[in-house]
Protein backbone atom coordinates (compact mmCIF):
# COMPACT_ATOMS: atom_id res chain seq x y z
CA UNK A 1 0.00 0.00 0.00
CA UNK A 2 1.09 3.20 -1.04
CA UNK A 3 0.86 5.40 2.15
CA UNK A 4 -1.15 8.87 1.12
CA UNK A 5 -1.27 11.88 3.23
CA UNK A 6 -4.62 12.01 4.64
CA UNK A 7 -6.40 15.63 5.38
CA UNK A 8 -8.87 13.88 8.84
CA UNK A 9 -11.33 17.55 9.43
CA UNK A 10 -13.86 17.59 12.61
CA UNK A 11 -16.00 20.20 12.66
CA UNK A 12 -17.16 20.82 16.58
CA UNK A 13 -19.31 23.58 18.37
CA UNK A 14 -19.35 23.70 21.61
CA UNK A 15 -18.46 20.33 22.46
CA UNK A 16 -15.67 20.93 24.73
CA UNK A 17 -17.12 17.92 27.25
CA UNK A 18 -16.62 15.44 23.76
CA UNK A 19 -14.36 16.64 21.01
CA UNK A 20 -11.12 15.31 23.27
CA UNK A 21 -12.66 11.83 22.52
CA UNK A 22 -13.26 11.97 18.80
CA UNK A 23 -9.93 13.66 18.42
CA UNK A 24 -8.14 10.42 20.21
CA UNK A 25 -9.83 8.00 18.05
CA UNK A 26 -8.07 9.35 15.37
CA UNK A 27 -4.76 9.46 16.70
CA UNK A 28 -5.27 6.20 17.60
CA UNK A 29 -4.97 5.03 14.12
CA UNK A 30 -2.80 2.41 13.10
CA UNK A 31 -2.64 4.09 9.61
CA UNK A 32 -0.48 7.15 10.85
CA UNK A 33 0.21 8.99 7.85
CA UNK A 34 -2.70 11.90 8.32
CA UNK A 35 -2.97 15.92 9.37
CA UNK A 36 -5.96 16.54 11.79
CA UNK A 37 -7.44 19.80 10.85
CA UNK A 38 -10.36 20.66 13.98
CA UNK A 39 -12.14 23.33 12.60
CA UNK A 40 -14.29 25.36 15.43
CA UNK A 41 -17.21 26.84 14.38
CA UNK A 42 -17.21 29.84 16.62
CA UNK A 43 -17.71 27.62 20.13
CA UNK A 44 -17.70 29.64 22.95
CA UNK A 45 -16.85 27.27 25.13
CA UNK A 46 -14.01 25.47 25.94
CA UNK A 47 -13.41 23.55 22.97
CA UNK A 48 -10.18 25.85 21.71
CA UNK A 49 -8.50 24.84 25.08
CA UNK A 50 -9.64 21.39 25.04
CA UNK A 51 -7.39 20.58 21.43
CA UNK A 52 -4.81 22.63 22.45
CA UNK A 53 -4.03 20.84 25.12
CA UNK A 54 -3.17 17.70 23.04
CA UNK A 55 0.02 17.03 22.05
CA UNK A 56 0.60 15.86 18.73
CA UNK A 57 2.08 17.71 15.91
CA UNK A 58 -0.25 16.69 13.36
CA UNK A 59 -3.56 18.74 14.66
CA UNK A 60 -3.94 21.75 13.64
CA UNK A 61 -6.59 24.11 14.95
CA UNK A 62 -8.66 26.28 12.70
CA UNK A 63 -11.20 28.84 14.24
CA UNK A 64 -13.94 30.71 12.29
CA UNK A 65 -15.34 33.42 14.08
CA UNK A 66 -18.82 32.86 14.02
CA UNK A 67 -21.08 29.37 13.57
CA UNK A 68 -22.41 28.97 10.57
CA UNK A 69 -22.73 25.08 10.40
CA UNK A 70 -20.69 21.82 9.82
CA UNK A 71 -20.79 22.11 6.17
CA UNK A 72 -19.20 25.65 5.82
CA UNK A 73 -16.87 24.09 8.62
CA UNK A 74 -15.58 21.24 6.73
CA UNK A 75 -15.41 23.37 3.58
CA UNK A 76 -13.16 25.35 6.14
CA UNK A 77 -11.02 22.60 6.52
CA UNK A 78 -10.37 21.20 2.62
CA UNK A 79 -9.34 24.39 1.66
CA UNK A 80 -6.44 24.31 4.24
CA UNK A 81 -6.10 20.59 3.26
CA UNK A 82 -2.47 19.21 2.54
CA UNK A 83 -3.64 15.36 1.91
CA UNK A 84 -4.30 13.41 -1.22
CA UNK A 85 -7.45 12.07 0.57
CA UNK A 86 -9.91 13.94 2.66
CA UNK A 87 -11.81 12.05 5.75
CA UNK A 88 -14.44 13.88 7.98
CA UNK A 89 -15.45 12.65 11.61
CA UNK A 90 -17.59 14.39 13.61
CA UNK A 91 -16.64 15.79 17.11
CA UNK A 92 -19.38 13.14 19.37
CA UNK A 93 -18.41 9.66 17.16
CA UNK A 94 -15.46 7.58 17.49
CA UNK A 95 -13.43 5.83 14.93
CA UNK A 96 -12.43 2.03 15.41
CA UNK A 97 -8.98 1.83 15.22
CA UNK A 98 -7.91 0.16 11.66
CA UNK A 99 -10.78 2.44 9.71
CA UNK A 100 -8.15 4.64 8.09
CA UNK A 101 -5.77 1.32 6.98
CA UNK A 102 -8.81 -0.62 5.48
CA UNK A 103 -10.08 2.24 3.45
CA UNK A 104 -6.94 3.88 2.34
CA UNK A 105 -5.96 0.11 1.10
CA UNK A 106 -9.73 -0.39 -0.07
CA UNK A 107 -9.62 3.10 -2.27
CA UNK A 108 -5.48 2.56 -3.86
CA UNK A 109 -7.21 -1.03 -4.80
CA UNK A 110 -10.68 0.31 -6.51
CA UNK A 111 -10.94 1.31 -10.29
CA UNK A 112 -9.32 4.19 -11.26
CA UNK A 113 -12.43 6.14 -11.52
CA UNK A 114 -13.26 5.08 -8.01
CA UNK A 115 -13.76 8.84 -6.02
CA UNK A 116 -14.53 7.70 -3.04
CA UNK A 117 -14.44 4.86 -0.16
CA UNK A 118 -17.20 3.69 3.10
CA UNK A 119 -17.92 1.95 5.69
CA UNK A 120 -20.45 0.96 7.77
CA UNK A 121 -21.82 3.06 10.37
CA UNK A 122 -23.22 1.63 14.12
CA UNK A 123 -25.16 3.62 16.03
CA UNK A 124 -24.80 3.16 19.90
CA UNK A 125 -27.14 4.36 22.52
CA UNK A 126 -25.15 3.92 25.74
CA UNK A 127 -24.04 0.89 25.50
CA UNK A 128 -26.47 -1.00 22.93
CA UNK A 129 -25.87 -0.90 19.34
CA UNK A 130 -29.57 -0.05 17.67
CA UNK A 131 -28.76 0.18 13.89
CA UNK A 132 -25.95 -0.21 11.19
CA UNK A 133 -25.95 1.71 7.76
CA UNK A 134 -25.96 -0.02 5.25
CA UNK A 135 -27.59 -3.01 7.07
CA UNK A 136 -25.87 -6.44 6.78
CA UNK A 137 -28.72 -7.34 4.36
CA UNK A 138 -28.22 -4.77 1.50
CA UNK A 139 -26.86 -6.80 -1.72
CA UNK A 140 -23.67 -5.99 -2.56
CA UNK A 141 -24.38 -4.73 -5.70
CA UNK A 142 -26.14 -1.67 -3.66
CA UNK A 143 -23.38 -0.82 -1.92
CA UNK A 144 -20.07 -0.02 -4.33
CA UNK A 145 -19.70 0.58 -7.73
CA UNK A 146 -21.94 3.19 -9.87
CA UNK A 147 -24.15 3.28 -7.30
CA UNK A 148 -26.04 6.56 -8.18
CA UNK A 149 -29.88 5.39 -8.71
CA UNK A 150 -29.66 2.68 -5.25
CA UNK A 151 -28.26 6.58 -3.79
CA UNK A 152 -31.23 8.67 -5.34
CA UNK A 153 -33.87 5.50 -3.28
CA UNK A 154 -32.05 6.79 0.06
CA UNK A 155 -28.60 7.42 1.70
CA UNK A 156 -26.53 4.98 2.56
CA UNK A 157 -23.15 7.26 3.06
CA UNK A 158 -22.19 9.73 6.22
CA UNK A 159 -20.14 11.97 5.81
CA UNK A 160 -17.82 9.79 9.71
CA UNK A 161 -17.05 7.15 7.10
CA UNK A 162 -16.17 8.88 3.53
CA UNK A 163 -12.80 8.62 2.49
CA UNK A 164 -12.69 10.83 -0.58
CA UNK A 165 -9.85 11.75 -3.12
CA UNK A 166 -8.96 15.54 -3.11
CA UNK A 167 -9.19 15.71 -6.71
CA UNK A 168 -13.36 14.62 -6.53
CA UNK A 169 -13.88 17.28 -4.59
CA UNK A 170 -12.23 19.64 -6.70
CA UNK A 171 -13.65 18.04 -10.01
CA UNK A 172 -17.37 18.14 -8.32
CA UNK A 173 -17.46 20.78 -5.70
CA UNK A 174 -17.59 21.02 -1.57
CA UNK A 175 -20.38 21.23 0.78
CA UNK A 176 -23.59 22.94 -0.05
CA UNK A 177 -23.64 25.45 2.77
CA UNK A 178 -27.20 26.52 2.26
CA UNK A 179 -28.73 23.22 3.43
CA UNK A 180 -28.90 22.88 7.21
CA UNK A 181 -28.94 19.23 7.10
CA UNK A 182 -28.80 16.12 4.88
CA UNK A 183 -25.53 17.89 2.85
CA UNK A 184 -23.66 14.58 3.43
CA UNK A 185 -26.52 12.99 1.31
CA UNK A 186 -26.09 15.51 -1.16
CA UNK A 187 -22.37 15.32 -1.24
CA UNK A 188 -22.57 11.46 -1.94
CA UNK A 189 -25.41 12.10 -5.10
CA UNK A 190 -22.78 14.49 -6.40
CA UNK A 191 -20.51 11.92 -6.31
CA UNK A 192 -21.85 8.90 -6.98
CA UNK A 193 -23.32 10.16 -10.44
CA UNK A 194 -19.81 10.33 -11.84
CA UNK A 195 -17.44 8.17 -10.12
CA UNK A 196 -17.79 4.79 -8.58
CA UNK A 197 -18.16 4.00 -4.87
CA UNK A 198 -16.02 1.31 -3.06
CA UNK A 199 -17.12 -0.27 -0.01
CA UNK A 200 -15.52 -1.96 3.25
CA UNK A 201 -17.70 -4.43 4.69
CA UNK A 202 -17.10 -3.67 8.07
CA UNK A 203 -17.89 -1.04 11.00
CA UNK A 204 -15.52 1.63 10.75
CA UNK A 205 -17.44 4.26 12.97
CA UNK A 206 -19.11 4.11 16.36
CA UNK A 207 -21.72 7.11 16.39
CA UNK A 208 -22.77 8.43 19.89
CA UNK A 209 -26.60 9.43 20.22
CA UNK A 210 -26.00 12.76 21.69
CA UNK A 211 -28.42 15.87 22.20
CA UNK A 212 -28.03 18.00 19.18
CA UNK A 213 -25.52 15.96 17.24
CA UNK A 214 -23.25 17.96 14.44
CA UNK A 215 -25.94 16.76 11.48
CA UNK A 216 -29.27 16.95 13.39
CA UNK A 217 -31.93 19.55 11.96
CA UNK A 218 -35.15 20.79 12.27
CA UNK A 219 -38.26 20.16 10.15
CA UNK A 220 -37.52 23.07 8.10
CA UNK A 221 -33.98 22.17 7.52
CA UNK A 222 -34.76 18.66 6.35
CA UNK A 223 -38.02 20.48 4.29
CA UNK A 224 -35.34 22.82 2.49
CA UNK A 225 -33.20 19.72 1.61
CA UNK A 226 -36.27 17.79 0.21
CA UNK A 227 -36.98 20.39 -2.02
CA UNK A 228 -33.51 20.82 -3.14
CA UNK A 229 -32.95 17.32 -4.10
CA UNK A 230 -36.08 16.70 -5.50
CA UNK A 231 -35.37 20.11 -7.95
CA UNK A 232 -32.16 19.06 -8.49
CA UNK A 233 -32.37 15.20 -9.44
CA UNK A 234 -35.72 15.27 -10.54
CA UNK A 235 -34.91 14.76 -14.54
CA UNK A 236 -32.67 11.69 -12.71
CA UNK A 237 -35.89 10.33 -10.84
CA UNK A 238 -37.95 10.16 -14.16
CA UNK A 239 -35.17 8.43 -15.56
CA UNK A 240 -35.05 5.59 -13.09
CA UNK A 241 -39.02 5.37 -12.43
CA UNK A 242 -38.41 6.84 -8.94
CA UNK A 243 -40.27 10.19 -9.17
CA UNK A 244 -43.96 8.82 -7.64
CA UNK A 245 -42.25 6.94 -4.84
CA UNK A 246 -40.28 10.17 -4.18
CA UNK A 247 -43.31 12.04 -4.10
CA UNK A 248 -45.01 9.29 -2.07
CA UNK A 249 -42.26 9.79 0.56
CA UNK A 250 -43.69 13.40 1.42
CA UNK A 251 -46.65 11.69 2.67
CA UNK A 252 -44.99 10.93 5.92
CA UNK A 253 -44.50 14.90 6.39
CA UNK A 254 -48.01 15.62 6.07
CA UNK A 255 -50.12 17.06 3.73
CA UNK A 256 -49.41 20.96 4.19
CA UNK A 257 -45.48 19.78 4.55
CA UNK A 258 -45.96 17.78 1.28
CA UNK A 259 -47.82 20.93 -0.43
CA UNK A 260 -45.41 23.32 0.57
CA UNK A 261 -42.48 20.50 -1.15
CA UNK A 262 -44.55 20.49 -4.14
CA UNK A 263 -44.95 24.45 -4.16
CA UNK A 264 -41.01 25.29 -4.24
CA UNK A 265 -40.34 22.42 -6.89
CA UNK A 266 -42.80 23.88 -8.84
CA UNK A 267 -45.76 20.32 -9.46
């Protein structure tokens, strides 16, 4: 394996009491060759002091001076990124140990139009694991490869377990900053419609159920998002035969919700 520079960026607010344990798990890694960039999205807390006071020369601290969200902070971060390859966690999730090594192997292995590697996600709630994405029982074929129309059904990516060349990002852009949540979702559709996906079939990420975690949003975050990927990727839906079932998903919203969905797209 050719060892790559990897650019690791956690975005954190306020999470002084939790940021010291993301930041370990990633200087725990036994692939070593990475740059830490924690980018703090104007905490006012005591996050700045908490990475400070670990010592390792590959962290670098980044401040910007007022919040304005975990996309504009990771954007933050890849434009001060040295690396080849670009991996997000977020500041309240831990990564196991060998993620780094399996997907950095995974990714110099893949196609050469590969952009991007994954891994499964398990969500903990104390001390119970209550879900994995993507479930043991999605086929294989869902899961790596051009994997752009099983993407446009639902995610199956965070952005805790991308490992993504530099160069995608460049060729297909960074984080839309004007969605307040699901912009890892939208990240992946960006990608996955031009390059292929690999896969590691294994958990690479323990994510902590915590109050407020860096993707949650409200209602009208998630109704913003809806209508931007339903705009965006609706020629896409026809294509496949997804559009009515994509429509039929608004259902769940309720019916002013779904109205007000069907008002911006313009149906």
């Amino acid at each position: 394996m050719d060892n790559k520079l990897v650019t690791v960026i956690i975005p954190t607010y306020n999470r002084g009491h939790l940021v010291e344990r993301s930041i370990v798990s990633v200087l725990n890694q036994t692939y070593e060759d990475f740059e830490l960039i924690v980018v703090d999205d104007g905490s006012t807390d005591n996050t700045k002091e908490v990475v400070k006071s670990i010592c390792d020369e590959r962290i670098k601290y980044m401040k910007s001076p007022v919040n304005r969200g975990p996309a504009n902070a990771r954007n933050i971060g890849i434009r001060g990124a040295k690396g080849e390859y670009i991996a997000f966690q977020d500041s309240d999730d831990e990564w196991l140990p060998d993620k780094l090594e399996k997907q950095v192997k995974r990714l110099q292995e893949a196609s050469p139009n590969t952009g991007m590697v994954y891994g499964r996600i398990a969500f903990w709630e104390g001390e119970v694991i209550v879900g994995e994405i993507p479930s043991k029982e999605t086929p294989t074929e869902d899961k790596e490869g051009y994997i752009f129309k099983r993407l446009l059904m639902g995610n199956l990516i965070g952005t805790p377990v991308m490992l993504i060349k530099k160069s995608v990002l460049e060729d297909v852009g960074l984080f839309e900053t004007n969605l307040k949540a699901l912009e890892d979702y939208e990240m992946a559709l960006r990608i996955a419609k031009k390059y292929e996906i690999a896969f590691v079939d294994q958990v690479v990420i323990k994510a902590n159920k915590t109050e407020n975690s860096v993707n949650s949003g409200d209602i009208s975050g998630y109704l913003l998002t809806t209508s931007f990927l339903l705009k965006k990727y609706e020629e896409d839906y026809k294509k496949y035969g997804l559009w009515e079932a994509k429509l039929s998903e608004l259902d769940i919203l309720g019916p002013d919700i779904k109205q007000e969905v069907l008002r911006i797209i313009g149906n």
